[in-house]
Protein backbone atom coordinates (compact mmCIF):
# COMPACT_ATOMS: atom_id res chain seq x y z
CA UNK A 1 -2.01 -20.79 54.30
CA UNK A 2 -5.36 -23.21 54.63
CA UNK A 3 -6.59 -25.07 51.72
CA UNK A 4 -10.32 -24.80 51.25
CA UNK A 5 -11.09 -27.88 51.07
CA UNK A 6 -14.93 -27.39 49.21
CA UNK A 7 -15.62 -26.20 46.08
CA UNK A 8 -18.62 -24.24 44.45
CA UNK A 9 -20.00 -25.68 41.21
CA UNK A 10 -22.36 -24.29 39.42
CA UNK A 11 -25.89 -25.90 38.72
CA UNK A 12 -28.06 -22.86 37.59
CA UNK A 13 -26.95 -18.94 36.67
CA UNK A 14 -29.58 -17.07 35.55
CA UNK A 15 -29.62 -12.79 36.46
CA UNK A 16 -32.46 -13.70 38.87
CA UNK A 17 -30.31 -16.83 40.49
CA UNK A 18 -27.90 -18.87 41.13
CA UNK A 19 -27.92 -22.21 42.80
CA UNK A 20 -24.76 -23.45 43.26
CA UNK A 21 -23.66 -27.32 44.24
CA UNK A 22 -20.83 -27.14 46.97
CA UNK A 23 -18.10 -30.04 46.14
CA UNK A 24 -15.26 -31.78 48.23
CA UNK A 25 -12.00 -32.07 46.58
CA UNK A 26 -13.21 -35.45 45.09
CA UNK A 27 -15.92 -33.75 42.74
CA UNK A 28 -18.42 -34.91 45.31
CA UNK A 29 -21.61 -33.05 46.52
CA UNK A 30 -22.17 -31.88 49.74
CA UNK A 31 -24.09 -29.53 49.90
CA UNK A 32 -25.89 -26.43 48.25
CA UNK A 33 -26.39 -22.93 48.28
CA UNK A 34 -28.71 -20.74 46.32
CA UNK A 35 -28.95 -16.88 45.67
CA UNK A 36 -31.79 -14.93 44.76
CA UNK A 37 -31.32 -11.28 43.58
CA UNK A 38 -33.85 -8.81 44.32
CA UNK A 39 -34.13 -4.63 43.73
CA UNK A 40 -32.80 -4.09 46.86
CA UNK A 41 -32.22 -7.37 48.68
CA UNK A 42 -30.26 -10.74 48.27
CA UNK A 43 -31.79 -14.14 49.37
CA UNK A 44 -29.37 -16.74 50.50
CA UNK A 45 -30.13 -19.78 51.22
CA UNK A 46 -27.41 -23.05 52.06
CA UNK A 47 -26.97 -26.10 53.59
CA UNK A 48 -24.30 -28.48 53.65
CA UNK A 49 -23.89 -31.79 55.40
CA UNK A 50 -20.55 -32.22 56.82
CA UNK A 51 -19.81 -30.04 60.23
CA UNK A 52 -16.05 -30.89 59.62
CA UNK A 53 -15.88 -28.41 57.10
CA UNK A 54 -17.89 -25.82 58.20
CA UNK A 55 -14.97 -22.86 58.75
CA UNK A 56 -14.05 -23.48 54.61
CA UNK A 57 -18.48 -23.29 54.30
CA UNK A 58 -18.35 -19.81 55.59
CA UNK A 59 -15.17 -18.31 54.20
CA UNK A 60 -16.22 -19.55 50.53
CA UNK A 61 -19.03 -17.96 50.93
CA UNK A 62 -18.71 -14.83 52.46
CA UNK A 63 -16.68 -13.22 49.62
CA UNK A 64 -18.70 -14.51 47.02
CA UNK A 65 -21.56 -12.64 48.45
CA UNK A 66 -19.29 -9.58 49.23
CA UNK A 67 -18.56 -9.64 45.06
CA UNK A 68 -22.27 -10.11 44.69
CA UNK A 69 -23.22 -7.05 46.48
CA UNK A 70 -20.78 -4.73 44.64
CA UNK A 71 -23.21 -5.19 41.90
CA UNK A 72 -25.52 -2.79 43.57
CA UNK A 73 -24.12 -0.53 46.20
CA UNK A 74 -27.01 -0.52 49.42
CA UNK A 75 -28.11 -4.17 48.82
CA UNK A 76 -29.18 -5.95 51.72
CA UNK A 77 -28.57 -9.35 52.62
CA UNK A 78 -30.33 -11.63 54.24
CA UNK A 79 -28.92 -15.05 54.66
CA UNK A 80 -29.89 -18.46 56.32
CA UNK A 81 -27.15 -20.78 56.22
CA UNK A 82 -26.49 -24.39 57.75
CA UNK A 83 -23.86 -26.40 58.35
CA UNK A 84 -25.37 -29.85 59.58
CA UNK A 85 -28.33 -29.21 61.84
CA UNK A 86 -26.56 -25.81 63.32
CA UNK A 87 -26.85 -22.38 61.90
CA UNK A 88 -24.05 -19.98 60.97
CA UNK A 89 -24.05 -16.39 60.98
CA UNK A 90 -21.21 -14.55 58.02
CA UNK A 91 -20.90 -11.74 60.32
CA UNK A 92 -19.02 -11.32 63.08
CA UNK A 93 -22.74 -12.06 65.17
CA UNK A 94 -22.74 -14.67 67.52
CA UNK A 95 -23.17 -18.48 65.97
CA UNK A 96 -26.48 -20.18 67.07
């Protein structure tokens, strides 16, 4: 079984959003990713600097999201997320 090797920490939780810092196993950040909860939609917006760690970028994120959304059954989510300067997709879509 893989390690992750990033962490989320968070920076602000409020019921409206969350912006969370995204840490290396040394406490250090690189990167970010915020969420912003809506009636019937949920904002997400990340970036995070290092490509090498991109795969452990998506697969922390996509269940947190998935828990998110059981909050409210029907939610839609709309993400734009960034690993470096190239854009990943948390479905099984075609990366950019």
């Amino acid at each position: 079984m893989k390690t992750l090797q990033i962490y989320f920490s968070p920076e602000v939780i409020t019921p409206e959003f969350q912006v969370l810092n995204v840490v290396d196993s040394e406490n250090k950040a690189v990167g970010n990713v915020a969420f912003l909860f809506d009636e019937k939609k949920l904002f997400v917006y990340g970036i995070l600097e290092e490509e090498g760690v991109g795969a452990d970028f998506k697969d922390l994120v996509t269940p947190y999201i998935k828990g998110l959304s059981k909050a409210k059954p029907g939610l839609d989510v709309l993400s734009c997320l960034y690993v470096g300067c190239k854009k990943i997709t948390l479905n099984d879509e075609k990366e950019e």
